[in-house]
PDB file of N, CA and C in Angstrom:
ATOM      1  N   UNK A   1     -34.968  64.945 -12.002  1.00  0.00           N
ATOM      2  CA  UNK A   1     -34.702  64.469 -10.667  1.00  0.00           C
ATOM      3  C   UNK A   1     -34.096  63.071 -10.747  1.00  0.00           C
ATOM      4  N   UNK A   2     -33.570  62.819  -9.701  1.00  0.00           N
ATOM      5  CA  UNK A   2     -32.499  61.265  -9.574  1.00  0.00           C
ATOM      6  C   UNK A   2     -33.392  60.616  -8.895  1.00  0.00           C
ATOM      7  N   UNK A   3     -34.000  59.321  -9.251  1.00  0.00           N
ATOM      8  CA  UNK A   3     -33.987  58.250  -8.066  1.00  0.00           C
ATOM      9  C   UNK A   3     -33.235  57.580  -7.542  1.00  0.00           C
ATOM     10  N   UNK A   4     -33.182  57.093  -6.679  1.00  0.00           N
ATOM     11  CA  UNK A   4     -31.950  56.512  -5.398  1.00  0.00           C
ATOM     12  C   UNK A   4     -32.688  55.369  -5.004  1.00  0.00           C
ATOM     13  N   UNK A   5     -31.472  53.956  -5.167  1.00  0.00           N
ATOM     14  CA  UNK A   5     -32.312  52.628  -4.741  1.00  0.00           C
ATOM     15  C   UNK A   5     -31.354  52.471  -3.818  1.00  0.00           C
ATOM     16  N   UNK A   6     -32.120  52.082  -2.264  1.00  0.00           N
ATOM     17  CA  UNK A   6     -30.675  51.608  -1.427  1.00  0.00           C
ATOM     18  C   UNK A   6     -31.662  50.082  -0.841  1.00  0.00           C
ATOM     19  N   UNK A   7     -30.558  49.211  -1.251  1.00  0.00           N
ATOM     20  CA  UNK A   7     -30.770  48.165  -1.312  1.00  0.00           C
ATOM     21  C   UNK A   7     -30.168  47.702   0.147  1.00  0.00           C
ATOM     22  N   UNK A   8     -30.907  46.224   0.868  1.00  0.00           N
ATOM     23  CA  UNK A   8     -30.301  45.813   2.105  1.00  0.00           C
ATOM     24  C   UNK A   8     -30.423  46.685   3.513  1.00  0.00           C
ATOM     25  N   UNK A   9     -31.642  47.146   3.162  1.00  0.00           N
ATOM     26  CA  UNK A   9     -31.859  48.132   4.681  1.00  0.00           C
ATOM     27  C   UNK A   9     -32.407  47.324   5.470  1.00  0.00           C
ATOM     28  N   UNK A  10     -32.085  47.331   6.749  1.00  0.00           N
ATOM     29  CA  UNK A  10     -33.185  46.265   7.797  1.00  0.00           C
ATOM     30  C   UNK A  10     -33.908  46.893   8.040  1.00  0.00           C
ATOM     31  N   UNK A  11     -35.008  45.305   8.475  1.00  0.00           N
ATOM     32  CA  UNK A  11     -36.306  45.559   8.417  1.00  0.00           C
ATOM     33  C   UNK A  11     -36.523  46.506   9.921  1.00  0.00           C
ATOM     34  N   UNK A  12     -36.082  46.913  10.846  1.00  0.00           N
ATOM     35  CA  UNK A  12     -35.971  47.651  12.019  1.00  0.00           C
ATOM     36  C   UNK A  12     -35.725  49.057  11.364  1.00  0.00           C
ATOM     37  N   UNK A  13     -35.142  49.570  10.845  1.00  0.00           N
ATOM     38  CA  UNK A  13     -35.307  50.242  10.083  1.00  0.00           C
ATOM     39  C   UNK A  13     -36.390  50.668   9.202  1.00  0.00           C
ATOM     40  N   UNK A  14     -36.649  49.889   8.460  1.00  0.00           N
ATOM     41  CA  UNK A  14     -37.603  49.966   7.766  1.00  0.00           C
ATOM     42  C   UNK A  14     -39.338  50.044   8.474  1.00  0.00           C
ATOM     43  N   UNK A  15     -39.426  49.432   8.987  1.00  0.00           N
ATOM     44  CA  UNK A  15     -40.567  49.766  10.274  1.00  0.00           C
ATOM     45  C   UNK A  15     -40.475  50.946  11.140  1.00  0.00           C
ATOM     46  N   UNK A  16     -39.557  51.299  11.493  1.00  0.00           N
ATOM     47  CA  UNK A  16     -39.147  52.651  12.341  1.00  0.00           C
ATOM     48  C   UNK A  16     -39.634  53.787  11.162  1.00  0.00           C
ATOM     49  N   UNK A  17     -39.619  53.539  10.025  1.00  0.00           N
ATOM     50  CA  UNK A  17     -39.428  54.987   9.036  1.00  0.00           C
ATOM     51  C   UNK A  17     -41.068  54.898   8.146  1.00  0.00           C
ATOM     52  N   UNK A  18     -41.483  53.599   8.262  1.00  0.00           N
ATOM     53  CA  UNK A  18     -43.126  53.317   8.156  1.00  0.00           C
ATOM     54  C   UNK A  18     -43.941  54.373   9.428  1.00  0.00           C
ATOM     55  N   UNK A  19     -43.389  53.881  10.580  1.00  0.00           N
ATOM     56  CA  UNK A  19     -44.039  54.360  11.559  1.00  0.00           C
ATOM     57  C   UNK A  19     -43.830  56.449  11.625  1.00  0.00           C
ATOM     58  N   UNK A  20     -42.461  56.700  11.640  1.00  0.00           N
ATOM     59  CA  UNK A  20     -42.386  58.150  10.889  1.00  0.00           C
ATOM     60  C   UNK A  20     -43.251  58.818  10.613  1.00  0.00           C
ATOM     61  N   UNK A  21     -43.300  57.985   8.945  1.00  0.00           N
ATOM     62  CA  UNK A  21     -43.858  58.410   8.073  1.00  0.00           C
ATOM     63  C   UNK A  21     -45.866  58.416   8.355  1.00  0.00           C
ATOM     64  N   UNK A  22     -46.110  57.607   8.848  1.00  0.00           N
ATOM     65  CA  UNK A  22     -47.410  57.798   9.453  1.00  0.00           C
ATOM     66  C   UNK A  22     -47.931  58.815  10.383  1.00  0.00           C
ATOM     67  N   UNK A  23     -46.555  58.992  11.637  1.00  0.00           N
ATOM     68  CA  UNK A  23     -46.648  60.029  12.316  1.00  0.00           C
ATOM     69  C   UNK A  23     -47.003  61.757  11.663  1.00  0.00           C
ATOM     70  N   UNK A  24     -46.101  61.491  10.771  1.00  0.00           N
ATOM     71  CA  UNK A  24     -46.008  62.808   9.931  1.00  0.00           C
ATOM     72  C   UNK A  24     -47.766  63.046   8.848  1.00  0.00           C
ATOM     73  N   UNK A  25     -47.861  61.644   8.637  1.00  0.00           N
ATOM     74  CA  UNK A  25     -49.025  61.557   7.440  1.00  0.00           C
ATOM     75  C   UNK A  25     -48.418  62.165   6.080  1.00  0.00           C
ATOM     76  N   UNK A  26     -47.028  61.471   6.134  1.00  0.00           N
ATOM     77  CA  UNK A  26     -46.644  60.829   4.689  1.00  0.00           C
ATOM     78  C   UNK A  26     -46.541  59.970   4.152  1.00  0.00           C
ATOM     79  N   UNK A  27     -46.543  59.588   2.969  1.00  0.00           N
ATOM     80  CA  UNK A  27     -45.955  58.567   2.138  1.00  0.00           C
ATOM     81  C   UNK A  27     -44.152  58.093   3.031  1.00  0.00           C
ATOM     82  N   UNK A  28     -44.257  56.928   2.447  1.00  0.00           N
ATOM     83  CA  UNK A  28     -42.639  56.536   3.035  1.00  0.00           C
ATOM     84  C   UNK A  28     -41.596  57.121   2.744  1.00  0.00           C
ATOM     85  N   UNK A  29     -41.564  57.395   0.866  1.00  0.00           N
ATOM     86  CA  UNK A  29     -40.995  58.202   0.079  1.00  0.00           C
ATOM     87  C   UNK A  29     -40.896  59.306  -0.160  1.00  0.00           C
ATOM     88  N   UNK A  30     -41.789  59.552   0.953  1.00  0.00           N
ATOM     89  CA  UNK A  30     -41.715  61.302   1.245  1.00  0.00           C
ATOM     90  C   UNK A  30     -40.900  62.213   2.498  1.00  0.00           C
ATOM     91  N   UNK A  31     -41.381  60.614   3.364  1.00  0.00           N
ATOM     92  CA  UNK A  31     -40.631  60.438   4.728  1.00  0.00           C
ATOM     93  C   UNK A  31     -39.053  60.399   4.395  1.00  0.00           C
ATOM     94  N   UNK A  32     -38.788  59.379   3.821  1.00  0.00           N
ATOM     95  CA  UNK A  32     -37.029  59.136   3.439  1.00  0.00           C
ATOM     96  C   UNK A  32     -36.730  60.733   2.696  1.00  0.00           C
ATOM     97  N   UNK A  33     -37.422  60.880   1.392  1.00  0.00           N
ATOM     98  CA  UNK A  33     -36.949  62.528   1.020  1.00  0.00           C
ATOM     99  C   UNK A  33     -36.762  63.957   1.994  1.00  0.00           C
ATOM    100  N   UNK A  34     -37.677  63.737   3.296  1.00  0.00           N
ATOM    101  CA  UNK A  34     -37.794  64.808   4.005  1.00  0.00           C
ATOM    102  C   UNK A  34     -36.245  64.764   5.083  1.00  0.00           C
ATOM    103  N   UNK A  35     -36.554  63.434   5.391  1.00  0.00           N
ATOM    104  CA  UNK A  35     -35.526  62.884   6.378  1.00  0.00           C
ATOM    105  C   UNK A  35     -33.851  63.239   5.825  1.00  0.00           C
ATOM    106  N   UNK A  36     -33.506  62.978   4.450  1.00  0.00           N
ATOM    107  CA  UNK A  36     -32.412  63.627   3.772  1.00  0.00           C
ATOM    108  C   UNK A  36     -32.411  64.765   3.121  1.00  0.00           C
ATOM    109  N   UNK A  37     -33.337  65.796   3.304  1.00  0.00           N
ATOM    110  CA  UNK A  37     -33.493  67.190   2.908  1.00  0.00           C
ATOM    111  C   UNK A  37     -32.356  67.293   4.498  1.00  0.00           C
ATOM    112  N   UNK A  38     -33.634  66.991   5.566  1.00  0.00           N
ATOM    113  CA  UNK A  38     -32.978  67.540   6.991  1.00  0.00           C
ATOM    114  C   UNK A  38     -31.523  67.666   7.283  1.00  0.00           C
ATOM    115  N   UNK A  39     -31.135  66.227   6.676  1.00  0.00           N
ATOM    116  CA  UNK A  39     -29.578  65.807   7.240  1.00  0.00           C
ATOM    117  C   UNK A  39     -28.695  66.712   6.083  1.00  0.00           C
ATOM    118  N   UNK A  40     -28.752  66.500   4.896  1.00  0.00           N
ATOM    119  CA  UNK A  40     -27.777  67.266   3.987  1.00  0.00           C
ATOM    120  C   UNK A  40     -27.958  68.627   4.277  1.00  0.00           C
ATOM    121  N   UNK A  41     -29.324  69.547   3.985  1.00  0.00           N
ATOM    122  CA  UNK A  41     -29.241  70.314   4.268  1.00  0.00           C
ATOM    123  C   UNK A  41     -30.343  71.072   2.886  1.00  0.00           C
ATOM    124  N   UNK A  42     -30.525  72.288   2.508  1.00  0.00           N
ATOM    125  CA  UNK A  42     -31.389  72.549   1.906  1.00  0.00           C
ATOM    126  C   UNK A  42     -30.748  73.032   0.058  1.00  0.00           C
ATOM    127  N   UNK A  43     -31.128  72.914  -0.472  1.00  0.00           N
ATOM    128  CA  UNK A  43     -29.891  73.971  -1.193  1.00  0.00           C
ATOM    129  C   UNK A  43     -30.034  74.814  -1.515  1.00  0.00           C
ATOM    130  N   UNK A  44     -28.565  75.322  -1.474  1.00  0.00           N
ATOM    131  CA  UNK A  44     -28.335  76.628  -1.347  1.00  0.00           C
ATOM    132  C   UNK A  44     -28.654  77.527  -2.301  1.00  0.00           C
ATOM    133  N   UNK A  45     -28.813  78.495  -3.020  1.00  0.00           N
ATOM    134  CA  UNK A  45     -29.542  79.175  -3.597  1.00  0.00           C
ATOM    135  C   UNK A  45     -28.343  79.606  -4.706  1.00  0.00           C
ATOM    136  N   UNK A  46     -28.796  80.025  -5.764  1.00  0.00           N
ATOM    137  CA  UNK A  46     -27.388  80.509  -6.800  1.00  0.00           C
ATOM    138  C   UNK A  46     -26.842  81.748  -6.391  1.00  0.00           C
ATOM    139  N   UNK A  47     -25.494  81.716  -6.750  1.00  0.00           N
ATOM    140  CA  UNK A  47     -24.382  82.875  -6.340  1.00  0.00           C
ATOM    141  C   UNK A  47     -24.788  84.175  -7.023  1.00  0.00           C
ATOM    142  N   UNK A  48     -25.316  84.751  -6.484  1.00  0.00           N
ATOM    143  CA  UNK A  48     -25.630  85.881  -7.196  1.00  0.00           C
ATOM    144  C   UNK A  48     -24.372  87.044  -8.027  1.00  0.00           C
ATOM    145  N   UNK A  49     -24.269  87.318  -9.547  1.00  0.00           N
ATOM    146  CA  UNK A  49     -23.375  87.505 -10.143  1.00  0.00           C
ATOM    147  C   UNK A  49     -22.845  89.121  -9.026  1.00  0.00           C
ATOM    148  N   UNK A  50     -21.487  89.055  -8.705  1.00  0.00           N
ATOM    149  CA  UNK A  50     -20.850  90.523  -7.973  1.00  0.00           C
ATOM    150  C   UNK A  50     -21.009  91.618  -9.127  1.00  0.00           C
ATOM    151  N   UNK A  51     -21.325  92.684  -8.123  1.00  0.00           N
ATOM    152  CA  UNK A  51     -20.877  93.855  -9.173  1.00  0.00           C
ATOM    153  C   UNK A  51     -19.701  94.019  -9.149  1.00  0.00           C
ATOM    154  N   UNK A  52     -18.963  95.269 -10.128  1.00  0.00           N
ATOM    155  CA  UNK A  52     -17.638  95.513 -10.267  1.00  0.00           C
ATOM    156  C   UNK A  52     -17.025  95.949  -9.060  1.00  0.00           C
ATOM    157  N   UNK A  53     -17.944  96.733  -8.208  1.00  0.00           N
ATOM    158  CA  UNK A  53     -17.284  96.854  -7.027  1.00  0.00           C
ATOM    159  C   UNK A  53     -16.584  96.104  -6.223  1.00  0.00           C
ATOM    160  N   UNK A  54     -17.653  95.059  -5.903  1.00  0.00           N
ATOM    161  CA  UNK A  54     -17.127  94.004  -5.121  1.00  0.00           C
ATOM    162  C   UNK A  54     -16.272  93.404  -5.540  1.00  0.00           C
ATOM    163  N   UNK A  55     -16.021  92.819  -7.240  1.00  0.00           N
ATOM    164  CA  UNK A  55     -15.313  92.223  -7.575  1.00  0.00           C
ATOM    165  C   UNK A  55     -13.768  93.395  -7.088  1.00  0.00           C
ATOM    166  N   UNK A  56     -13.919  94.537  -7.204  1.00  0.00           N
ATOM    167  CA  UNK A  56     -12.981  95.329  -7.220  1.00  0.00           C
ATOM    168  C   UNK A  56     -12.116  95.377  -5.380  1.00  0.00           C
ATOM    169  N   UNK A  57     -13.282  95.481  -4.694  1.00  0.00           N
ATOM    170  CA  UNK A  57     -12.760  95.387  -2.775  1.00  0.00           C
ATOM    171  C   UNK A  57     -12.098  93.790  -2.652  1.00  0.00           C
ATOM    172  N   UNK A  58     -12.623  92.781  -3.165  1.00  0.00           N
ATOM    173  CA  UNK A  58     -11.813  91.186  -3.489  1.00  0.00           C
ATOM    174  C   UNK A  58     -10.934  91.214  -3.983  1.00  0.00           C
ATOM    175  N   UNK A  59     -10.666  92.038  -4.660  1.00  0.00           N
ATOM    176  CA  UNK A  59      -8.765  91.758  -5.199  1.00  0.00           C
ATOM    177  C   UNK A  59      -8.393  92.129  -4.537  1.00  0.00           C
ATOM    178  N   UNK A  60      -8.571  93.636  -4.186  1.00  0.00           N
ATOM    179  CA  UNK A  60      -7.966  94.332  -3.388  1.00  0.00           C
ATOM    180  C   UNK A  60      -7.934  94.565  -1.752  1.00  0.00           C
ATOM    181  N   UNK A  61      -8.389  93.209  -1.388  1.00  0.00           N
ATOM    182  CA  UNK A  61      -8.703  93.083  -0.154  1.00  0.00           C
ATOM    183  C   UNK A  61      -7.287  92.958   0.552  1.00  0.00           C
ATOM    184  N   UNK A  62      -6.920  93.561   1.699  1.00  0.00           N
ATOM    185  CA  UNK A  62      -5.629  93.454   2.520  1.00  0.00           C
ATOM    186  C   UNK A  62      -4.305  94.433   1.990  1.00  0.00           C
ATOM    187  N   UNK A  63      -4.656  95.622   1.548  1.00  0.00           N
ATOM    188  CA  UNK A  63      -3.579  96.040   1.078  1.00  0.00           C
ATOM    189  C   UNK A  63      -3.815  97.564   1.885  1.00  0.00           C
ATOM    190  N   UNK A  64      -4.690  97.624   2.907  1.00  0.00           N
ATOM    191  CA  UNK A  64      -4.822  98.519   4.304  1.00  0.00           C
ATOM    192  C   UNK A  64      -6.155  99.652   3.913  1.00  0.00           C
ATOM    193  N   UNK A  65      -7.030  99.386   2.880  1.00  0.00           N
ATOM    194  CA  UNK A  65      -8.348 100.500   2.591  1.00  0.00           C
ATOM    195  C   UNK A  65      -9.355  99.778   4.178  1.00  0.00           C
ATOM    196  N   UNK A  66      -9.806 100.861   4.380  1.00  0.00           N
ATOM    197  CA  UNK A  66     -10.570 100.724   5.459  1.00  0.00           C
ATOM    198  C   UNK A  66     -11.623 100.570   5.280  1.00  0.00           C
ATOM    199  N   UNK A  67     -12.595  99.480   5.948  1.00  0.00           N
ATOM    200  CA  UNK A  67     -14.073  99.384   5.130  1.00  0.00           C
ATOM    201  C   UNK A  67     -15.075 100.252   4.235  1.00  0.00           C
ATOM    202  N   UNK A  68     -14.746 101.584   5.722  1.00  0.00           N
ATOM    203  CA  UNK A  68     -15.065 103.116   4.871  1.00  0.00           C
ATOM    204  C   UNK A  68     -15.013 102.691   3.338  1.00  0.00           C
ATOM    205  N   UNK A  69     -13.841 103.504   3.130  1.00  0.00           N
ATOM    206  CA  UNK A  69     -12.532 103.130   1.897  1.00  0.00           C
ATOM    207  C   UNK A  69     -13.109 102.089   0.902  1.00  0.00           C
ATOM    208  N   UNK A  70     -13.431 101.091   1.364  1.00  0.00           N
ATOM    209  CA  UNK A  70     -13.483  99.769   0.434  1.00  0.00           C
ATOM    210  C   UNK A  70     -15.424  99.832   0.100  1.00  0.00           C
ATOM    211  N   UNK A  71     -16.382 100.565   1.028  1.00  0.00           N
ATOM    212  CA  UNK A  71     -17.410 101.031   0.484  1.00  0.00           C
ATOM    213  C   UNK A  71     -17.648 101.625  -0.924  1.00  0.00           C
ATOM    214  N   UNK A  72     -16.839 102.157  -0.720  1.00  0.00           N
ATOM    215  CA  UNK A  72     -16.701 103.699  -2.161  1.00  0.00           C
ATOM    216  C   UNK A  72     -16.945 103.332  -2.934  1.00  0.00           C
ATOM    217  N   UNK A  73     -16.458 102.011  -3.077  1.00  0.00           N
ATOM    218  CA  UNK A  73     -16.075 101.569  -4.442  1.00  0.00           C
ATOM    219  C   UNK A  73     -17.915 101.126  -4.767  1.00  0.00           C
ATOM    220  N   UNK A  74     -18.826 100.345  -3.802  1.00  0.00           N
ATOM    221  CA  UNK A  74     -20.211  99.725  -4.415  1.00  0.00           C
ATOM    222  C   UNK A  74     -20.598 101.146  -4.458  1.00  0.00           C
ATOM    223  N   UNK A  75     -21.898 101.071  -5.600  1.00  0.00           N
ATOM    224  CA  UNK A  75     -22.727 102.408  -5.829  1.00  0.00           C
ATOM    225  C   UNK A  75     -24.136 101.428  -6.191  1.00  0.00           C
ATOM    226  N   UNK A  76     -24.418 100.966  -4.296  1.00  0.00           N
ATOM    227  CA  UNK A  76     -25.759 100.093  -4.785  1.00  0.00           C
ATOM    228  C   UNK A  76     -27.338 101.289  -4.727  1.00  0.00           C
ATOM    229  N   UNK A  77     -28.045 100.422  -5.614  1.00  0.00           N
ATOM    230  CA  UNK A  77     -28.900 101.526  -5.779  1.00  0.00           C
ATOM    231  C   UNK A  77     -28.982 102.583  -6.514  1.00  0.00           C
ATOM    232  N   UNK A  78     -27.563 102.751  -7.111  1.00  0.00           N
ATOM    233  CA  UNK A  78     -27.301 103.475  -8.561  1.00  0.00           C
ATOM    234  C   UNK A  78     -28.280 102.506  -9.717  1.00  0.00           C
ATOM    235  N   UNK A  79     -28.385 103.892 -10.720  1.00  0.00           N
ATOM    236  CA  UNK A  79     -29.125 103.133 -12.113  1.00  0.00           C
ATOM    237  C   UNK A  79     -28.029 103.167 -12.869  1.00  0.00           C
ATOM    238  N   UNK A  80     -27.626 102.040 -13.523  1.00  0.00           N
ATOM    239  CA  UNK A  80     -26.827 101.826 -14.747  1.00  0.00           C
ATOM    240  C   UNK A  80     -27.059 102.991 -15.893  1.00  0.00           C
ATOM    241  N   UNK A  81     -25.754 103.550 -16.214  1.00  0.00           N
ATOM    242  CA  UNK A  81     -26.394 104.182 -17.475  1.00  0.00           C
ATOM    243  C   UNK A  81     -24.822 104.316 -18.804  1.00  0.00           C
ATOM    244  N   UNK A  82     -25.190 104.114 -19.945  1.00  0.00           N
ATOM    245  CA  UNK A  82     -24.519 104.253 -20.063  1.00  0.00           C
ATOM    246  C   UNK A  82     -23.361 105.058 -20.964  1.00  0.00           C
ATOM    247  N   UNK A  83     -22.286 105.043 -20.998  1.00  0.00           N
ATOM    248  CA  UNK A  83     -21.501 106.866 -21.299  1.00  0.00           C
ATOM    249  C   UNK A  83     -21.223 107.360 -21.883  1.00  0.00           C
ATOM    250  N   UNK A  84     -21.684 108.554 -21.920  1.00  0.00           N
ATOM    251  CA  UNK A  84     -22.167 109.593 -23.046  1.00  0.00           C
ATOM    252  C   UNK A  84     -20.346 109.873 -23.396  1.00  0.00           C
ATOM    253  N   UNK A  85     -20.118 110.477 -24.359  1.00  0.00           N
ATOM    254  CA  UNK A  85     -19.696 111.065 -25.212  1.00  0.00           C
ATOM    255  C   UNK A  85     -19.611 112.016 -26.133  1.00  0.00           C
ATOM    256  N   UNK A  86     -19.547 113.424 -26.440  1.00  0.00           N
ATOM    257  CA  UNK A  86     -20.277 114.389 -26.590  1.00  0.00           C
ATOM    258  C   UNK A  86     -18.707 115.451 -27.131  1.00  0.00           C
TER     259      UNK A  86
END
């Protein structure tokens, strides 16, 4: 994790985010962390890797397959297996 020093905050400020933070029954430093979770936002979660399908309806997106059409291609809920030869 990063710590973050922000230097030169007024003290109006700084009393406003004491008081917060009491409201809440946090620490100050918990208050300021919560307070910039809120504003940035949360993060976002990892991109989950596409199957071939999808990767396959993304290229081929706009060349007139109809969602129908561009379904076909995922087989979610299929089990991987893999091909025989015989």
């Amino acid at each position: 994790m990063t710590q973050l020093i922000i230097n030169n905050i007024d003290d109006t400020v700084t009393n406003r985010l004491r008081a917060r933070a009491a409201e809440h029954g946090r620490s100050v430093e918990e208050e300021a962390r919560a307070i910039l979770q809120d504003v940035v936002g949360p993060i976002p979660p990892p991109a989950l890797p596409s199957g071939l399908g999808t990767r396959i309806t993304t290229r081929f997106h706009g060349i007139g397959l109809s969602e129908q059409e561009a379904a076909a291609f995922e087989l979610h809920g299929e089990e991987i297996k893999p091909a025989v030869f015989d």
